[in-house]
C-alpha atoms as a PDB file:
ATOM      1  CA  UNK A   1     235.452-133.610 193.723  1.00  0.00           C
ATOM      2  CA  UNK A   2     236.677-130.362 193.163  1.00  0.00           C
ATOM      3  CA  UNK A   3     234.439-127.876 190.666  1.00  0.00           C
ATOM      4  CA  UNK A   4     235.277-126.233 187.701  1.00  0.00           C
ATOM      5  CA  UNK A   5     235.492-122.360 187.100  1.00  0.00           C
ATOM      6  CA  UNK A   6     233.838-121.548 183.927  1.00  0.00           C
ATOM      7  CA  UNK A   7     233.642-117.766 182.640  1.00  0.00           C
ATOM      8  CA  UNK A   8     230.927-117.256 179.515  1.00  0.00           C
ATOM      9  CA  UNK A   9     229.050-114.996 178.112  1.00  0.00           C
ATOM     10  CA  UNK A  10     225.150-115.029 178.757  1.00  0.00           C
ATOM     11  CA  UNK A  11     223.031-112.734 176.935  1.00  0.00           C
ATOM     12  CA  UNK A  12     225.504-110.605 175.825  1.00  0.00           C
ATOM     13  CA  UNK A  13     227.059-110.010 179.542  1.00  0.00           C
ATOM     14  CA  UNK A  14     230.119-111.912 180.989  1.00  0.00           C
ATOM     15  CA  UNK A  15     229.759-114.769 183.083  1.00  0.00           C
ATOM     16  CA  UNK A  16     231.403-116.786 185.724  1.00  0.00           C
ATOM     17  CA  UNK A  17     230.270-119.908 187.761  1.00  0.00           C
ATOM     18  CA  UNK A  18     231.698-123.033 189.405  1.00  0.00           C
ATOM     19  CA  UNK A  19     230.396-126.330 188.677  1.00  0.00           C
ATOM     20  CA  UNK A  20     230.691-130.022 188.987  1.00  0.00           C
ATOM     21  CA  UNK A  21     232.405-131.752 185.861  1.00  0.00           C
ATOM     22  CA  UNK A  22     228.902-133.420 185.186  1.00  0.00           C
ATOM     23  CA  UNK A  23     226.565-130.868 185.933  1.00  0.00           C
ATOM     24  CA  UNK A  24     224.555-130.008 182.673  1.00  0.00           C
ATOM     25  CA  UNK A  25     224.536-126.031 181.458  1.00  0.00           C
ATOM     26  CA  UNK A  26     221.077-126.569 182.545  1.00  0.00           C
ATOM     27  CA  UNK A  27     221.353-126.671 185.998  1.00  0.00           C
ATOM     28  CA  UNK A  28     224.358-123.713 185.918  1.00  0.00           C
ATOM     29  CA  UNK A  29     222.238-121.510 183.897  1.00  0.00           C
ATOM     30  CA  UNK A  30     219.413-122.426 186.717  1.00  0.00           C
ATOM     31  CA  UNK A  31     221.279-122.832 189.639  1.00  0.00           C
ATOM     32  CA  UNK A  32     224.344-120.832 189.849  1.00  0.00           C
ATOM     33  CA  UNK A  33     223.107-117.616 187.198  1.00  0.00           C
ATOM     34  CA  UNK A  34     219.709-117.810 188.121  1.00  0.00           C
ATOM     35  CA  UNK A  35     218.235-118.052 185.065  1.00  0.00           C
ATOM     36  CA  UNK A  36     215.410-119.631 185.387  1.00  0.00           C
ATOM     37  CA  UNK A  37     213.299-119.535 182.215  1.00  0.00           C
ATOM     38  CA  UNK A  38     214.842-122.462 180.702  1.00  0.00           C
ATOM     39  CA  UNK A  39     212.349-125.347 181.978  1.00  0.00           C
ATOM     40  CA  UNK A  40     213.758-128.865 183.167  1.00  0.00           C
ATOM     41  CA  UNK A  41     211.250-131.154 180.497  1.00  0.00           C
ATOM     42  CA  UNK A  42     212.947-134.269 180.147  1.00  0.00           C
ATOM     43  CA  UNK A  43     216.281-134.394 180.490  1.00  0.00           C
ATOM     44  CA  UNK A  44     217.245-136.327 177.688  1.00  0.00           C
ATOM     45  CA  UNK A  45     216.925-133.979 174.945  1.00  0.00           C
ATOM     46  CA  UNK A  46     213.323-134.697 173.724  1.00  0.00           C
ATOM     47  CA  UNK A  47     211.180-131.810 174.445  1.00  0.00           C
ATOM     48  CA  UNK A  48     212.980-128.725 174.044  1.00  0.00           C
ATOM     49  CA  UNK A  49     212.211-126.805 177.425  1.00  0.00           C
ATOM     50  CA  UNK A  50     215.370-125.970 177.892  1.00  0.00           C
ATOM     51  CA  UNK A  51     216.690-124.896 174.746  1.00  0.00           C
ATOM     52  CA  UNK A  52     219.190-121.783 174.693  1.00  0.00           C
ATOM     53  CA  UNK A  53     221.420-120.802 171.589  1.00  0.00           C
ATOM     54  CA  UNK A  54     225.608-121.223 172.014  1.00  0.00           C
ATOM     55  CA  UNK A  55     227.545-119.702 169.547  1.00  0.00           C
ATOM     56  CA  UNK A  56     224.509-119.317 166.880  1.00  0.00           C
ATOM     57  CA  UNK A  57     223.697-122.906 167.481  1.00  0.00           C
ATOM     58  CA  UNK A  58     219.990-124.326 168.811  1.00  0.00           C
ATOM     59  CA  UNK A  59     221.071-126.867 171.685  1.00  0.00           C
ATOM     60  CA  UNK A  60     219.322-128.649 174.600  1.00  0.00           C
ATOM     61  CA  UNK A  61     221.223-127.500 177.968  1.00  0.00           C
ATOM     62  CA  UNK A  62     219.827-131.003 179.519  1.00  0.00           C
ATOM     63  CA  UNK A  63     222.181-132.502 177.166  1.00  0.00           C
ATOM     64  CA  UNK A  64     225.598-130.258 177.136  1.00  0.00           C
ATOM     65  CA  UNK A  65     227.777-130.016 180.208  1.00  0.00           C
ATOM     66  CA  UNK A  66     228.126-126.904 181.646  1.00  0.00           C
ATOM     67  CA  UNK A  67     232.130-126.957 181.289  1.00  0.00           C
ATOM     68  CA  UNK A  68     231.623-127.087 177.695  1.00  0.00           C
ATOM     69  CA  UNK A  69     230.386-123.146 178.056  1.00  0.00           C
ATOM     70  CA  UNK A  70     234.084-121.931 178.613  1.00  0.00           C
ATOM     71  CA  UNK A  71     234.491-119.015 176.218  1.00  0.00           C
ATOM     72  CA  UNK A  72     231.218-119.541 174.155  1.00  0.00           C
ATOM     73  CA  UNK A  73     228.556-117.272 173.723  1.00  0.00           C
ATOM     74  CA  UNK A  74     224.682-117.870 175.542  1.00  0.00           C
ATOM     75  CA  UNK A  75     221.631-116.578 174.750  1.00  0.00           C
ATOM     76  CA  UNK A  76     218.603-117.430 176.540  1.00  0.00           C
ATOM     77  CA  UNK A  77     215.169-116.737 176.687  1.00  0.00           C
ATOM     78  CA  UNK A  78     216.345-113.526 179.528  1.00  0.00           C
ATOM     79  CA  UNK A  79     218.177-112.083 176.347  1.00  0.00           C
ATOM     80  CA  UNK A  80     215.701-112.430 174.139  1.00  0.00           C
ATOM     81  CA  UNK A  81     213.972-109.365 174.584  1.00  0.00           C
ATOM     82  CA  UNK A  82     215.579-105.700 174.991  1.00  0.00           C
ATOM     83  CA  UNK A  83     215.251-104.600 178.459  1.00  0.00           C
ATOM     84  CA  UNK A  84     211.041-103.854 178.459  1.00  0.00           C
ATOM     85  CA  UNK A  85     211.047-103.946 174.845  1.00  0.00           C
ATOM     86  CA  UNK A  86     209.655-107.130 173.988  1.00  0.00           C
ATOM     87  CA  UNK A  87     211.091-108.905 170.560  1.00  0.00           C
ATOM     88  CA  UNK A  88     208.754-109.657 167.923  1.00  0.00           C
ATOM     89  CA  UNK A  89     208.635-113.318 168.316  1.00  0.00           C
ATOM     90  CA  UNK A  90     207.424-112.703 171.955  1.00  0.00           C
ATOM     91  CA  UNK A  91     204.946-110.035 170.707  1.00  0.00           C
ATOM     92  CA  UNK A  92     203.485-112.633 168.195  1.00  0.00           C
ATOM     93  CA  UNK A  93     203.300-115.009 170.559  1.00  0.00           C
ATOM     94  CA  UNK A  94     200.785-113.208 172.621  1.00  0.00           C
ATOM     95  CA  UNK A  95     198.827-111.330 170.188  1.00  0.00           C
ATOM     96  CA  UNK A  96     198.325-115.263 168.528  1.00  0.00           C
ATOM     97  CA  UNK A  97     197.750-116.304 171.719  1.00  0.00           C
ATOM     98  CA  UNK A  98     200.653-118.925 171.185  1.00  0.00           C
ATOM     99  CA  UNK A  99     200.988-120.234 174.492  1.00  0.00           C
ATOM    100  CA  UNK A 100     198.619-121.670 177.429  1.00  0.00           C
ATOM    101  CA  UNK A 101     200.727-123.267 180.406  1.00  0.00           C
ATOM    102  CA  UNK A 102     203.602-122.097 179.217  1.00  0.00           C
ATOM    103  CA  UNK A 103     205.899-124.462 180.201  1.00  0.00           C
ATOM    104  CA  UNK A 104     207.065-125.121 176.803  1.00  0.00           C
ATOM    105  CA  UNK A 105     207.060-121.375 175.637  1.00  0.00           C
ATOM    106  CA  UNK A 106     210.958-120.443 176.412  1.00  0.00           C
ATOM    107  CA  UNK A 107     212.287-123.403 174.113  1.00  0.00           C
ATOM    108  CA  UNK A 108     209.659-122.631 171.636  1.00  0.00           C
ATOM    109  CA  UNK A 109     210.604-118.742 171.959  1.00  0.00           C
ATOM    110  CA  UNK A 110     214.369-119.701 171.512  1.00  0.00           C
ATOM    111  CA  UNK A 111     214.071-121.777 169.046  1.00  0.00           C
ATOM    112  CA  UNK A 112     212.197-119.887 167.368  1.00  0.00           C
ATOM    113  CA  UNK A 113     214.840-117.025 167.534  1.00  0.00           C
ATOM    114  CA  UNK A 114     217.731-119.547 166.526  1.00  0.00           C
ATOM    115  CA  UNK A 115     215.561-119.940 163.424  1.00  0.00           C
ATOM    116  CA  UNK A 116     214.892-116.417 161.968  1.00  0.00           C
ATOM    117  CA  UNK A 117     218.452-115.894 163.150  1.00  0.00           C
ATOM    118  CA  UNK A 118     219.246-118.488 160.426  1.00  0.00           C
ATOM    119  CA  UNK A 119     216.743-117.694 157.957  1.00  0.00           C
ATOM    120  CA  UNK A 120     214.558-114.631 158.097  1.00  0.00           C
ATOM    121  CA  UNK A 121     211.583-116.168 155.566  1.00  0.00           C
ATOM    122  CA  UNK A 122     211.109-119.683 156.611  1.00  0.00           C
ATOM    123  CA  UNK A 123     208.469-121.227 154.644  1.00  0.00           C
ATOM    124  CA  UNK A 124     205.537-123.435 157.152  1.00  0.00           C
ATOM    125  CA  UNK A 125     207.232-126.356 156.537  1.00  0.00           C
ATOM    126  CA  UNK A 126     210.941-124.882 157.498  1.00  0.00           C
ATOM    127  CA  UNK A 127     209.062-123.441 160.368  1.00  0.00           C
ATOM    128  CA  UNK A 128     207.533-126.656 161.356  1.00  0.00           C
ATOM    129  CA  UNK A 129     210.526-128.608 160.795  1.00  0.00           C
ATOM    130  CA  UNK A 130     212.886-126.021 163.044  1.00  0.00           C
ATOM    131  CA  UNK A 131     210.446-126.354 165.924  1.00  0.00           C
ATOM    132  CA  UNK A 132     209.638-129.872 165.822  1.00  0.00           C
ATOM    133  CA  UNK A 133     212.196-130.734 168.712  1.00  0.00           C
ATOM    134  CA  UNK A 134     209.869-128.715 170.869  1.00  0.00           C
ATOM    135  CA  UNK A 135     206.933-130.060 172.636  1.00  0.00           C
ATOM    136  CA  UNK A 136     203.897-128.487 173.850  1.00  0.00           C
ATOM    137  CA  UNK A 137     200.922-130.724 175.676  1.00  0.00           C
ATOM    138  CA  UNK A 138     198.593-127.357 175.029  1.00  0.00           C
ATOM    139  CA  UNK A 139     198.284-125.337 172.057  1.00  0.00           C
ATOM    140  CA  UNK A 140     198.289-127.841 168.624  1.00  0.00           C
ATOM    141  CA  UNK A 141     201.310-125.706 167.283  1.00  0.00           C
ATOM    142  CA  UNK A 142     199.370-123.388 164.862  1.00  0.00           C
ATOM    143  CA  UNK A 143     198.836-120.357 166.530  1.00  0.00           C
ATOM    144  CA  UNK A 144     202.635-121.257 167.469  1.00  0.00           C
ATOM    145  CA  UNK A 145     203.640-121.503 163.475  1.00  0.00           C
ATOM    146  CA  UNK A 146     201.671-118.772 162.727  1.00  0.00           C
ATOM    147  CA  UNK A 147     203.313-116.052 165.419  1.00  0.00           C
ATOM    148  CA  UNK A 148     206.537-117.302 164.194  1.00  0.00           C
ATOM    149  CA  UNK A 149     205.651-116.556 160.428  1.00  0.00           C
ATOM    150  CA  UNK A 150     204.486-113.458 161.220  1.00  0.00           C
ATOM    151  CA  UNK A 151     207.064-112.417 163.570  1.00  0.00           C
ATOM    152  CA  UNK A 152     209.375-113.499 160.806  1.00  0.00           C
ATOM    153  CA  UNK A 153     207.254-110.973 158.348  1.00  0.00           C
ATOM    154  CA  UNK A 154     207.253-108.002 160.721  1.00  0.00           C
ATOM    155  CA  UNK A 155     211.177-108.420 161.318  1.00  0.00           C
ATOM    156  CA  UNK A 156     211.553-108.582 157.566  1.00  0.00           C
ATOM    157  CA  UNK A 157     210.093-104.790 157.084  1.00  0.00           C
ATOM    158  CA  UNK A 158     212.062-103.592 159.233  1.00  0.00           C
ATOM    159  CA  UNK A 159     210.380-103.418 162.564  1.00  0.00           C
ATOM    160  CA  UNK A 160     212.979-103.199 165.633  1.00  0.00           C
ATOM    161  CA  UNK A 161     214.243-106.595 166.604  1.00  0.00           C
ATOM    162  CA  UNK A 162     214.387-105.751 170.410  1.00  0.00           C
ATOM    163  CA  UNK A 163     217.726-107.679 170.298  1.00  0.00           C
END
């Protein structure tokens, strides 16, 4: 079977790979980028690990196939932060100590991203709601909802958004 060429744009730089018709943008961002942050979880769309934004949209890269990235726009949890300069959300995340194994901590990070990207003041509950496709075995979520609500806070008065 012959692959596909596929040029994107992933975190804000162009991008070109060659894939299989049915590989998922999971295993191109992995495999052929080398972007590795985005974790394998389940495969099927249930735990979040893998989540990157496309065109302003929260997705699962288990789930889309990697020939549906021609001409869209990627961010993942590499672009999140500017060069050294870490963004808020990841900030928050360690001063709330928001993450143990961190297996889960990309998706949550992205997601989290998608959502302030959306709405800058999410209530808990919006918060909760956003993130609930993501799954962590460690932390309980709080210290999780809690770096998110005050990364949201900090972004809100104006501190730099390290985007």
């Amino acid at each position: 079977m012959s692959k596909i060429h596929v040029t994107t744009t992933v975190n804000g730089e162009p991008a070109e790979f060659l894939c299989q018709p049915g590989n998922s943008l999971l295993d191109a961002l992995r495999d052929d980028l080398n972007l590795t942050g985005s974790k394998e979880g389940c495969s099927s769309g249930d735990c979040g690990a893998c989540s990157v934004i496309v065109d302003g949209r929260l997705v699962c890269s288990c789930l889309m196939l990697a020939v549906e990235a021609e001409g869209k726009s990627i961010t993942t949890i590499e672009g999140i932060a500017n060069g050294d300069v870490l963004h808020p959300l990841q900030r928050k995340f360690l001063e709330h100590a928001a993450l143990q194994c961190g297996f889960c901590t990309p998706g949550f990070l992205v997601a989290a991203k998608a959502l302030l990207d959306h709405n800058p003041d999410p209530t808990e509950t919006e918060a909760r709601y956003w993130l609930a496709g993501n799954l962590c075995r460690c932390t309980g979520y709080d210290k999780i909802i809690r770096a998110v609500l005050d990364a949201a806070a900090e972004m809100r008065a104006g501190a730099p958004a390290g985007e």
